[in-house]
C-alpha atoms as a PDB file:
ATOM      1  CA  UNK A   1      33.889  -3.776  17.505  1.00  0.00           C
ATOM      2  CA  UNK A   2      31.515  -6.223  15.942  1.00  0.00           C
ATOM      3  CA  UNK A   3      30.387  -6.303  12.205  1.00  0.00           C
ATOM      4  CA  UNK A   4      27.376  -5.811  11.453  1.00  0.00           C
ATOM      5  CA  UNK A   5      27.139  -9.551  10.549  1.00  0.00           C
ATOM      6  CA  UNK A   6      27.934 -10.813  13.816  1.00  0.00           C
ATOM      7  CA  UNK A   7      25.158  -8.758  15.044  1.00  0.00           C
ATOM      8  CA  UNK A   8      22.521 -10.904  13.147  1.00  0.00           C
ATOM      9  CA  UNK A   9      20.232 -13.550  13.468  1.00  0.00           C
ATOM     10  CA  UNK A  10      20.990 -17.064  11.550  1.00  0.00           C
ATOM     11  CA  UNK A  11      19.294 -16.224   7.832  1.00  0.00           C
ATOM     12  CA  UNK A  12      18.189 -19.237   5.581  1.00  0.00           C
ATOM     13  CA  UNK A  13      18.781 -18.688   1.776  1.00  0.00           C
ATOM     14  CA  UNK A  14      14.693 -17.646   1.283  1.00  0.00           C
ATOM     15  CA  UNK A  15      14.756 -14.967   3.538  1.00  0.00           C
ATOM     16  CA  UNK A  16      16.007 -12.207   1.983  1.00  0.00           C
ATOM     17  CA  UNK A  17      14.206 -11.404  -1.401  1.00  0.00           C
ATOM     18  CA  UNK A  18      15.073  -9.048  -4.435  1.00  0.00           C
ATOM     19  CA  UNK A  19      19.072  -9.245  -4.399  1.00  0.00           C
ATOM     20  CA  UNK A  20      21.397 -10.832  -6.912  1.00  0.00           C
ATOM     21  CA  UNK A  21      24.754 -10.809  -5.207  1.00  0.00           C
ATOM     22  CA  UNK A  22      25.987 -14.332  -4.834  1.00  0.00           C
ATOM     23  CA  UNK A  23      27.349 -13.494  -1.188  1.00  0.00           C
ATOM     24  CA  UNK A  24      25.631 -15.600   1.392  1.00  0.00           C
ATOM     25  CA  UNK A  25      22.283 -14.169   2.526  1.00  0.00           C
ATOM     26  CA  UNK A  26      23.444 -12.488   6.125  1.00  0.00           C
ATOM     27  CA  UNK A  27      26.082 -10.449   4.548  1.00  0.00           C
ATOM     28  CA  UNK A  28      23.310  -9.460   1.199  1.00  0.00           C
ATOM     29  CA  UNK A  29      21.412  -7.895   3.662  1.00  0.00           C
ATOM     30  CA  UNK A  30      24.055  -6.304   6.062  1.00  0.00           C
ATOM     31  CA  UNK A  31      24.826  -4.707   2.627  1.00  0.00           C
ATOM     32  CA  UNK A  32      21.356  -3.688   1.826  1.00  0.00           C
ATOM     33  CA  UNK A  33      21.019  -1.963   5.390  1.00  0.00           C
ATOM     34  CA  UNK A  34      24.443  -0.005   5.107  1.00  0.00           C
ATOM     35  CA  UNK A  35      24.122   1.130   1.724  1.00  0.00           C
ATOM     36  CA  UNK A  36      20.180   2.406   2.867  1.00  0.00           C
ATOM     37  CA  UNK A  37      21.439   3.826   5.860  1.00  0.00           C
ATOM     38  CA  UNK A  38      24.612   5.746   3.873  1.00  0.00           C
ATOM     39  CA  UNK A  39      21.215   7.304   1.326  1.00  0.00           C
ATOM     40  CA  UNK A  40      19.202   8.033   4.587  1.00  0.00           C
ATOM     41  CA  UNK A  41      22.015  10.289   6.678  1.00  0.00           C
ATOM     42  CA  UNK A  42      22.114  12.346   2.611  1.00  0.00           C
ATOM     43  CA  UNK A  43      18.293  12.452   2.645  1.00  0.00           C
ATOM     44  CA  UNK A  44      17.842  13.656   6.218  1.00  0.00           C
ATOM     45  CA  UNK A  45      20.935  14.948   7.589  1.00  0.00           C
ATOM     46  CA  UNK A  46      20.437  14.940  11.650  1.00  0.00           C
ATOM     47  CA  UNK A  47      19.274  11.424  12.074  1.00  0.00           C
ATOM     48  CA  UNK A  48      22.307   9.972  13.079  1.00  0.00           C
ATOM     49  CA  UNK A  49      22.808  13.247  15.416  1.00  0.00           C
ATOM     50  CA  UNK A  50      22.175  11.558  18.576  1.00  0.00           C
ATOM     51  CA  UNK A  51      23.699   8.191  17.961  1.00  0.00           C
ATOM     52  CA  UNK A  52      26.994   6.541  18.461  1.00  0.00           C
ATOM     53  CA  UNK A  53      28.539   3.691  16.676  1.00  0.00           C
ATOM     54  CA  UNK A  54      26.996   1.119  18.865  1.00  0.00           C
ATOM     55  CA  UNK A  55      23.827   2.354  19.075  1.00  0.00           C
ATOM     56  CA  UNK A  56      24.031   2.312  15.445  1.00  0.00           C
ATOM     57  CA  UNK A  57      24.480  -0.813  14.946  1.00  0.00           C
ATOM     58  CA  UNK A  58      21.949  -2.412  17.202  1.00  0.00           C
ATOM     59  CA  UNK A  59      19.231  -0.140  14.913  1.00  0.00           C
ATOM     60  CA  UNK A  60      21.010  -1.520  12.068  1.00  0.00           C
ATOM     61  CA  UNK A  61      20.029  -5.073  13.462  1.00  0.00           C
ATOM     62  CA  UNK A  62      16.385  -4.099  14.117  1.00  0.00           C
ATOM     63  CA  UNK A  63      16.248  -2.958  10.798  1.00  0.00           C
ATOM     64  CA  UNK A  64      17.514  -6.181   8.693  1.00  0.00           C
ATOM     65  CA  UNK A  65      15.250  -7.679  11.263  1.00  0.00           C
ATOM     66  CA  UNK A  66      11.934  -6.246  10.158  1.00  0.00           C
ATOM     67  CA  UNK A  67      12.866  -6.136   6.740  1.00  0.00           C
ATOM     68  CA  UNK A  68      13.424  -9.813   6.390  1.00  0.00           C
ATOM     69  CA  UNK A  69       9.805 -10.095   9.055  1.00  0.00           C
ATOM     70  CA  UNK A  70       7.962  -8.325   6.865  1.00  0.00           C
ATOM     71  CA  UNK A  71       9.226  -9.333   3.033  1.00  0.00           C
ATOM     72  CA  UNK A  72      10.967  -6.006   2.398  1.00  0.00           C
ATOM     73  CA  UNK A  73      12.757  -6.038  -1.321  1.00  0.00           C
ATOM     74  CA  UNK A  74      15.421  -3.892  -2.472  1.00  0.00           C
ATOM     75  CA  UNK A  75      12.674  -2.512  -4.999  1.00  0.00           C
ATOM     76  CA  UNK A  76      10.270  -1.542  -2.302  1.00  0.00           C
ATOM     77  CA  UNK A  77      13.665   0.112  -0.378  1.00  0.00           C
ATOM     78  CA  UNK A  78      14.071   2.107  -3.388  1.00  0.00           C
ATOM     79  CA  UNK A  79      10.685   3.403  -3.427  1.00  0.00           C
ATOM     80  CA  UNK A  80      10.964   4.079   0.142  1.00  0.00           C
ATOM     81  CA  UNK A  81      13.916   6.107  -0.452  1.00  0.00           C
ATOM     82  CA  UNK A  82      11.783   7.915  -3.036  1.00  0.00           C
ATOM     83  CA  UNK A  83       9.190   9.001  -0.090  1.00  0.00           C
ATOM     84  CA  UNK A  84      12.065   9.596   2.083  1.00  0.00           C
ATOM     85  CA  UNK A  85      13.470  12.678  -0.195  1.00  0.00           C
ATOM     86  CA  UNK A  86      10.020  13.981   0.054  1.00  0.00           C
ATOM     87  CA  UNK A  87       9.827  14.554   3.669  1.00  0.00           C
ATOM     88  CA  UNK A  88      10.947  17.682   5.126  1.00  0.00           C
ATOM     89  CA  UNK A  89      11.536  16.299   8.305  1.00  0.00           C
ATOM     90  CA  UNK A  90      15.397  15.947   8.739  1.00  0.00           C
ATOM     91  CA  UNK A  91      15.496  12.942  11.364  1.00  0.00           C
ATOM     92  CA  UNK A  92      15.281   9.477  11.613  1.00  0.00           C
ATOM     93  CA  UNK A  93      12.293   7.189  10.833  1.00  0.00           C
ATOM     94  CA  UNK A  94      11.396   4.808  12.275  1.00  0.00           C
ATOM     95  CA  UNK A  95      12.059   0.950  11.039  1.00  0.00           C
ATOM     96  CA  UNK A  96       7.670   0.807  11.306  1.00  0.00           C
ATOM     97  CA  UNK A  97       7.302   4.475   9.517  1.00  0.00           C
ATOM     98  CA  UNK A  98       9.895   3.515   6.773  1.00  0.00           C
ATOM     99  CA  UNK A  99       8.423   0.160   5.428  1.00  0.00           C
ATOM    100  CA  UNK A 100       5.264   2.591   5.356  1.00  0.00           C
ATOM    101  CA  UNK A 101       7.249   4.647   2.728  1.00  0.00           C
ATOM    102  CA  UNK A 102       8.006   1.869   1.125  1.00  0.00           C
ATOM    103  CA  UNK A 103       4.441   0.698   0.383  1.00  0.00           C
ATOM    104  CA  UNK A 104       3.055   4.069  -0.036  1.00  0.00           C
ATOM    105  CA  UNK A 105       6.840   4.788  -2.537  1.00  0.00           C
ATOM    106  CA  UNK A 106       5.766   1.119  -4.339  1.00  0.00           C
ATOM    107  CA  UNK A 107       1.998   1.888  -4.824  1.00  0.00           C
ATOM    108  CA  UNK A 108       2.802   5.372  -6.030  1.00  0.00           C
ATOM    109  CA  UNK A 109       5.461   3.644  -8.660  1.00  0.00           C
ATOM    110  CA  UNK A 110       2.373   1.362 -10.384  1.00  0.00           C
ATOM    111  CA  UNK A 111      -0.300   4.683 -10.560  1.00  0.00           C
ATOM    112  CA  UNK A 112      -2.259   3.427  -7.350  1.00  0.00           C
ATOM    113  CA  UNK A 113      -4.889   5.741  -4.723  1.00  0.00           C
ATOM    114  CA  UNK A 114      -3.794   6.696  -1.633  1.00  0.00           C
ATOM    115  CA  UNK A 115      -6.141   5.187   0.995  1.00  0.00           C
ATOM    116  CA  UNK A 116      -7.966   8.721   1.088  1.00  0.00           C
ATOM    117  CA  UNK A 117      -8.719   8.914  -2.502  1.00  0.00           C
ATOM    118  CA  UNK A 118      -9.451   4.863  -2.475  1.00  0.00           C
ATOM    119  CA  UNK A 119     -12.182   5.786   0.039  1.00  0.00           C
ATOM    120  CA  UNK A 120     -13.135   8.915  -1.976  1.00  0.00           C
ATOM    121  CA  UNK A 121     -13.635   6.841  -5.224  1.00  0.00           C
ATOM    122  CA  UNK A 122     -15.252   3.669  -3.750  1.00  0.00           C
ATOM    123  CA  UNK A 123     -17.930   6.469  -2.961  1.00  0.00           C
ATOM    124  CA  UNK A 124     -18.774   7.817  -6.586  1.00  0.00           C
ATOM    125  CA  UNK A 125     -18.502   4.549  -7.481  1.00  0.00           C
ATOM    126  CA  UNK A 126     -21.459   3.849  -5.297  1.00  0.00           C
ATOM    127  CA  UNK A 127     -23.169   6.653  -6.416  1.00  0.00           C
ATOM    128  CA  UNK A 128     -23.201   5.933 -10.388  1.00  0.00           C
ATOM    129  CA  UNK A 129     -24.069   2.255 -10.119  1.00  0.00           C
ATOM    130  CA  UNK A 130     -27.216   1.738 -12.105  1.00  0.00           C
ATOM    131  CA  UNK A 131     -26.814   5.026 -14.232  1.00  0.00           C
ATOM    132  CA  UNK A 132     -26.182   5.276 -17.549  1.00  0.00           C
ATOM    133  CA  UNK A 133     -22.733   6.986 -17.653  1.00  0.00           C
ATOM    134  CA  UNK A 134     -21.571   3.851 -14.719  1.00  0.00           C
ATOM    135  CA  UNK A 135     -19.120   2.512 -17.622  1.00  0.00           C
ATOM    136  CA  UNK A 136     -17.537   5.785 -18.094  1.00  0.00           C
ATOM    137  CA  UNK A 137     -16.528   6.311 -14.457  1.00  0.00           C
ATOM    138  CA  UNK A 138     -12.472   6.951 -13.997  1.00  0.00           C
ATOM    139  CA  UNK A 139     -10.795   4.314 -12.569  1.00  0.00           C
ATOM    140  CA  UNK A 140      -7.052   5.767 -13.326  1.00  0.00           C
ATOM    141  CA  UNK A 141      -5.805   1.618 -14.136  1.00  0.00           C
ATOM    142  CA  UNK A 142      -6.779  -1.196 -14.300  1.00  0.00           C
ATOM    143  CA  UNK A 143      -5.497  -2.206 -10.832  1.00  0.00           C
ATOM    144  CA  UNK A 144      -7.374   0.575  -9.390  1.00  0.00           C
ATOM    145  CA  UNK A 145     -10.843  -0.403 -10.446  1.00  0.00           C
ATOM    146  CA  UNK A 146     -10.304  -3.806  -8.792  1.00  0.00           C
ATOM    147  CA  UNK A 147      -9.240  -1.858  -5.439  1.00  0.00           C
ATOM    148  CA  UNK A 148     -12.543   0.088  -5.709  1.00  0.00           C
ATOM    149  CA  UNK A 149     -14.818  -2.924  -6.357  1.00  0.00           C
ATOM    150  CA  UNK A 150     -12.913  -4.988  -3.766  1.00  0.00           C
ATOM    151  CA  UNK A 151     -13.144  -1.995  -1.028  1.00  0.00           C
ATOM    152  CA  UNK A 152     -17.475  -1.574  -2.347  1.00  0.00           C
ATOM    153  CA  UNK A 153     -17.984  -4.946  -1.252  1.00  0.00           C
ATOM    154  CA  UNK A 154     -16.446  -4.636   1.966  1.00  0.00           C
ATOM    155  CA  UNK A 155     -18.712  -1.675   2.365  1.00  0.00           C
ATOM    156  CA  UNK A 156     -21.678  -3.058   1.534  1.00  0.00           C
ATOM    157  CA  UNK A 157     -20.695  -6.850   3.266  1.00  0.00           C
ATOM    158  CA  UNK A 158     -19.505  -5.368   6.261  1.00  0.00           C
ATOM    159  CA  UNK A 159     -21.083  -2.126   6.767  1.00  0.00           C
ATOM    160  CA  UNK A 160     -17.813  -0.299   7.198  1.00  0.00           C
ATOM    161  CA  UNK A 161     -17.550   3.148   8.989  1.00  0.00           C
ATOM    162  CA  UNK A 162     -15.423   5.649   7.067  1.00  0.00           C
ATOM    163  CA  UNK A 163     -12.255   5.033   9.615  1.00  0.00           C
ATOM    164  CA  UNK A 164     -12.619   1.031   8.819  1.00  0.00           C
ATOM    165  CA  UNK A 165     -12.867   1.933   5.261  1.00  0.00           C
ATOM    166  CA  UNK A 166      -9.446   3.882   5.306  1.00  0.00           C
ATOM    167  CA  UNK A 167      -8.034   1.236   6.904  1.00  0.00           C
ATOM    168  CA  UNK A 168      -8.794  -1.763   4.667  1.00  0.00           C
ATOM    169  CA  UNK A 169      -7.903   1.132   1.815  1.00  0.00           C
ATOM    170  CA  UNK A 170      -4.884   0.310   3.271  1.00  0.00           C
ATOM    171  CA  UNK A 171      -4.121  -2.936   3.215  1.00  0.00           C
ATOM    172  CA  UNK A 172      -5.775  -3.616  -0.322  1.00  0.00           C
ATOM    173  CA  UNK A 173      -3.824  -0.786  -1.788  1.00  0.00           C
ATOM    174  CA  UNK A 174      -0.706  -2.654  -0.250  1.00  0.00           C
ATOM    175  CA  UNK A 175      -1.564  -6.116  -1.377  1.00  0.00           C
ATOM    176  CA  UNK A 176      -1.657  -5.341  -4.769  1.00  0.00           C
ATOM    177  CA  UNK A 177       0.898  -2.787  -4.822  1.00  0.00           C
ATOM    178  CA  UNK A 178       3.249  -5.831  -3.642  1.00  0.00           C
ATOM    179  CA  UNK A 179       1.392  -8.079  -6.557  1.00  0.00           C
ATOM    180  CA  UNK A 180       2.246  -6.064  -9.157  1.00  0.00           C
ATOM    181  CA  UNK A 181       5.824  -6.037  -8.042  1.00  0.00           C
ATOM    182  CA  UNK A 182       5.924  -9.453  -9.078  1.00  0.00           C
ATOM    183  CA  UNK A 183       4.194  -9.562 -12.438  1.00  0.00           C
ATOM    184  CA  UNK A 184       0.421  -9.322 -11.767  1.00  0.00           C
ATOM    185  CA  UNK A 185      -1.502  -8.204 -14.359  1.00  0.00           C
ATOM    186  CA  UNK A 186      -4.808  -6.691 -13.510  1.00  0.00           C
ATOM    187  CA  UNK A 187      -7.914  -8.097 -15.741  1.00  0.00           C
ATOM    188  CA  UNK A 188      -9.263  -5.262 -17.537  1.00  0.00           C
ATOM    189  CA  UNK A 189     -12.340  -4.210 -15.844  1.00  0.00           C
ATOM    190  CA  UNK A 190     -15.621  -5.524 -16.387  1.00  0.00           C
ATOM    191  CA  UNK A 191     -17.729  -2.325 -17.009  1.00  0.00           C
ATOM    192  CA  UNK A 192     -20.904  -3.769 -16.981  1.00  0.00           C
ATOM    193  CA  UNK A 193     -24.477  -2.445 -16.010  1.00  0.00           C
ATOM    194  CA  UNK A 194     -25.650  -4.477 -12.937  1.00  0.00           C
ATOM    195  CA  UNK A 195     -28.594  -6.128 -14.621  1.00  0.00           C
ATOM    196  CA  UNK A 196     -30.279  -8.711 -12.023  1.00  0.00           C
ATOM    197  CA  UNK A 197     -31.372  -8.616  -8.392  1.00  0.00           C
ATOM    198  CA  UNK A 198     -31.383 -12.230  -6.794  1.00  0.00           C
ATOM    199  CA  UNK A 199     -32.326 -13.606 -10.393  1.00  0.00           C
ATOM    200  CA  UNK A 200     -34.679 -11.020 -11.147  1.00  0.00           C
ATOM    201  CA  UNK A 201     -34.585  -7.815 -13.325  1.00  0.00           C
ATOM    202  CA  UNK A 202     -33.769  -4.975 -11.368  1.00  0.00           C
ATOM    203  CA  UNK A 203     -35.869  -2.057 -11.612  1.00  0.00           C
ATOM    204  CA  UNK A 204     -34.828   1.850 -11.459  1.00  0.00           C
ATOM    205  CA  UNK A 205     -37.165   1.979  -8.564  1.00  0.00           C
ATOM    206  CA  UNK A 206     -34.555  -0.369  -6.576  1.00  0.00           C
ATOM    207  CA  UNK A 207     -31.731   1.509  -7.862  1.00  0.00           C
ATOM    208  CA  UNK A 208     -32.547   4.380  -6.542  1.00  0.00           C
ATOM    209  CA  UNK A 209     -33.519   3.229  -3.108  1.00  0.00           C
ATOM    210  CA  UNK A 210     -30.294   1.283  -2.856  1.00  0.00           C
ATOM    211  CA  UNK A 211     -28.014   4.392  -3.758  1.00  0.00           C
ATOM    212  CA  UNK A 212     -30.609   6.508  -1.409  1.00  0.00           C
ATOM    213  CA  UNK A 213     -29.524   3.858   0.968  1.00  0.00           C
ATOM    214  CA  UNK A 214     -25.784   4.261   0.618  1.00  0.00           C
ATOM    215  CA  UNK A 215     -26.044   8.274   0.669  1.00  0.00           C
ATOM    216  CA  UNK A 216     -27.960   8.261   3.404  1.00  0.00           C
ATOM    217  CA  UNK A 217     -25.217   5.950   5.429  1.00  0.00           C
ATOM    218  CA  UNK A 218     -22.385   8.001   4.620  1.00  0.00           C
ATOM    219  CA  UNK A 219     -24.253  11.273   4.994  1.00  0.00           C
ATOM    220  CA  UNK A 220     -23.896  11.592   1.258  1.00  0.00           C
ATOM    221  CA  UNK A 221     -26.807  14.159   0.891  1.00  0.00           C
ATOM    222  CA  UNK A 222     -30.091  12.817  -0.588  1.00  0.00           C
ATOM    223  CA  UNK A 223     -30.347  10.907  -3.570  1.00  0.00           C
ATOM    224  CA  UNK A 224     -32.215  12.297  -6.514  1.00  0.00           C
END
């Protein structure tokens, strides 16, 4: 029977991220993979029901595989892990469905939106521009009010249906999820009044018939 190691693709020393063992890259990550895989059969108990030791092994492979692909650290694993002892569901994820845990496990960690709520916010957000209370709107963090600013003005630039908007949700929620893992600090937000249309002062009158305008896309209600 092979190791694990054997089983691998040629690694350069860049490719796997977040470990501190001073063994040579391949075997870091074999390690990574069995010691996840030892947490997963605790965490859901019949995933390995079906599988022998060779089938095992190939998913093993496919496993270090997109983890390495797709820039997988040991912290995001760990948060992963986290989502995985939430789910009720006692079998095996797959690779695609796990690294999904691990963004939604990492985003969760640094006090993030889900894509739903995202979406959800982006639209009060939209709503109170121009009002008087706009500066005391809840953004939860810092980080968050730059996901709902970045996710208005793909609204408004790209005229995004509710399913596009869940999707970019998504990915921006992701993206800086992943930044934060590595030391970003989010500006603190600038809660400012919008105060000038094309150079111009912008009137209530305007206001109004841009947040009609916004209602009356996503079937808001009327403004009043």
């Amino acid at each position: 029977m092979k190791a694990i190691t054997d089983l691998m693709p040629t690694l350069n020393n860049g490719d796997v991220v977040g470990l501190t063992s001073k063994q040579p890259p391949k075997e870091q990550a074999a390690e990574v993979v069995n010691k996840l895989f030892s947490q997963l059969k605790a965490a859901c108990p019949a995933m390995f029901h079906t599988l022998n030791q060779d089938d095992e092994m190939a998913v093993k492979r496919q496993w270090i595989i997109g983890f390495i692909e797709n820039g997988i650290t040991s912290a995001m694993i760990n948060a992963g892990m986290r989502m995985a002892r939430q789910q009720r569901n006692p079998f095996m994820p797959s690779i695609g469905q796990f690294m999904t845990w691990c963004e939604q496990g990492l985003a969760q960690q640094y006090g993030l939106f889900s894509p739903a709520e995202l979406v959800k916010k982006c639209d009060e957000y939209s709503a109170k521009r121009g009002f008087d209370d706009f500066c005391d709107f809840d953004y939860g963090c810092d980080a968050n009010y730059w996901l709902i600013v970045a996710l208005y003005q793909a609204m408004r630039d790209e005229n995004l249906t509710k399913t596009k908007m869940l999707e970019r949700a998504d990915r921006l929620i992701a993206d800086m999820a992943k930044k934060l893992m590595k030391g970003y600090i989010a500006p603190n937000p600038h809660k400012s009044l919008p105060k000038t249309v094309k150079g111009k002062p912008l009137a209530r009158e305007q206001q109004l018939s841009k947040i009609h305008e916004l209602r009356r896309r996503f079937k808001l209600g009327c403004a009043s």
